[in-house]
Structures are given as structure tokens and as C-alpha cells.
C-alpha atoms as a PDB file:
ATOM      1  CA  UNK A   1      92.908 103.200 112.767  1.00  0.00           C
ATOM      2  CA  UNK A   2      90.750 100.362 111.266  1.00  0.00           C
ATOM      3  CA  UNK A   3      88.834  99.888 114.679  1.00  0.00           C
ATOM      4  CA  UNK A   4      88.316 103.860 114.308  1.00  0.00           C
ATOM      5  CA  UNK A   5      87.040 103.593 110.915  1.00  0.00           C
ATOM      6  CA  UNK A   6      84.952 101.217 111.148  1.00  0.00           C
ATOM      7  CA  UNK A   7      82.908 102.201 114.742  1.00  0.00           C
ATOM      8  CA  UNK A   8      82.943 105.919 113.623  1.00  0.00           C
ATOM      9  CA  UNK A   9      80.670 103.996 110.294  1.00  0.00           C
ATOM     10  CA  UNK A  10      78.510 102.724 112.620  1.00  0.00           C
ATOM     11  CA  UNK A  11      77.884 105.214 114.947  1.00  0.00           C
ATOM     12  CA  UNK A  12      76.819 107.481 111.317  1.00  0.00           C
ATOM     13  CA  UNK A  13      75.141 104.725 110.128  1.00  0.00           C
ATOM     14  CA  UNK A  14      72.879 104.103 112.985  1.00  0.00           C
ATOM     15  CA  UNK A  15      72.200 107.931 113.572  1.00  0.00           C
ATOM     16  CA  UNK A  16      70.971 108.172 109.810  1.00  0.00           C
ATOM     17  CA  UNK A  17      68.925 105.030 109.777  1.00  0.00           C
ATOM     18  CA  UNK A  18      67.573 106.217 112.931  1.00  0.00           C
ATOM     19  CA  UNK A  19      67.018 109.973 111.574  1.00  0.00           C
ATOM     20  CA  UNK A  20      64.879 108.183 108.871  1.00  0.00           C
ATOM     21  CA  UNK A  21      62.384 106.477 110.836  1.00  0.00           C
ATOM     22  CA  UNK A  22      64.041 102.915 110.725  1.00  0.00           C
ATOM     23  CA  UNK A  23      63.237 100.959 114.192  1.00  0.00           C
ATOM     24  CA  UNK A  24      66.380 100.782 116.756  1.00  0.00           C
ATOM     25  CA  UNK A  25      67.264  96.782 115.704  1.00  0.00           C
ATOM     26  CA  UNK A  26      67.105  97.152 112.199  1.00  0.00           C
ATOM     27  CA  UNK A  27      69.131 100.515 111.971  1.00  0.00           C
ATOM     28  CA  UNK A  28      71.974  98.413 114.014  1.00  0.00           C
ATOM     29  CA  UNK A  29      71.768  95.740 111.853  1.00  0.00           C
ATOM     30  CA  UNK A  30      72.401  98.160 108.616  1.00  0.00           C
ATOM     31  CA  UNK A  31      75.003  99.833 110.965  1.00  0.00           C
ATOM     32  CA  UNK A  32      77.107  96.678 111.222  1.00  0.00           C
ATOM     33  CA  UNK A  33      76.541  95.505 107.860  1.00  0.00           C
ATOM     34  CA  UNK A  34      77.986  99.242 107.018  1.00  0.00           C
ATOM     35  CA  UNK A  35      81.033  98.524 109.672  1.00  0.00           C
ATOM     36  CA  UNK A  36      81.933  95.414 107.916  1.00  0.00           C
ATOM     37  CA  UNK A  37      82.219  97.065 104.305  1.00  0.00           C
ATOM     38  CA  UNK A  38      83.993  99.947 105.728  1.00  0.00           C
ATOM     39  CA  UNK A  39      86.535  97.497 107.543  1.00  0.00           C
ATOM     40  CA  UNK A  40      86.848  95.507 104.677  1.00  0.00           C
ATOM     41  CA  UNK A  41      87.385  98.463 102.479  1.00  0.00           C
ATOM     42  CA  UNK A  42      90.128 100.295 104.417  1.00  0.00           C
ATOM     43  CA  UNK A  43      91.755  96.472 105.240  1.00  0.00           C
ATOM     44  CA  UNK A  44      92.312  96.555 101.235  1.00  0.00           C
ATOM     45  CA  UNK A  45      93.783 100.159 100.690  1.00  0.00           C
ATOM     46  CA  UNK A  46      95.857  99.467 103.533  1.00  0.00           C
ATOM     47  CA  UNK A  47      97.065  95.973 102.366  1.00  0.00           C
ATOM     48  CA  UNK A  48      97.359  97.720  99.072  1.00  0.00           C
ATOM     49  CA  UNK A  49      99.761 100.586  99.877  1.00  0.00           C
ATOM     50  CA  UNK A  50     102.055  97.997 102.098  1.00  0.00           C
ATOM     51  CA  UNK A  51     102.207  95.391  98.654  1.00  0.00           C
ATOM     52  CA  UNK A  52     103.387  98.827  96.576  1.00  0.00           C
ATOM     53  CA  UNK A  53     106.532  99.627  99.116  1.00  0.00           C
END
């Protein structure tokens, strides 16, 4: 699910950037940077929900 999150981000990421005008390398460097915080942010609510159990 993480690996689903996170390249489903980038895939909308990219496609906005690129909507917008942005040039193909730097809307997939936003795109990762947005995969990262999306991995990192559904890492913690699922790290928090297993500590609460």
C-alpha cells in the first residue's frame, strides 16, 4: 500500500507540474520530492496505528 501511495503521488504530481508549464526534468524532480513526503507521511500513520494496538 505504501509503494501505491507513494507512485500514485507522483504520477499526480508530475501531470500537474506538467499541466502548468514546468519543463519534463524539473516536474519529476518535484514529483519525487512529493513521493518522498507522501511515503514518509503514510510510513508515520501507519507506524502510528500499529504503536496504539
Amino acid at each position: 500500500m505504501l509503494i501505491a501511495v507513494a507512485l500514485l503521488t507522483r504520477t499526480l504530481v508530475s501531470s500537474i507540474c506538467l499541466m502548468f508549464g514546468m519543463s519534463q526534468e524539473s516536474a519529476s524532480s518535484v514529483a519525487m520530492l512529493g513521493m518522498v513526503v507522501a511515503a514518509l507521511v503514510m510510513y508515520n500513520r501507519m507506524m502510528k496505528s500499529r504503536r496504539r494496538k
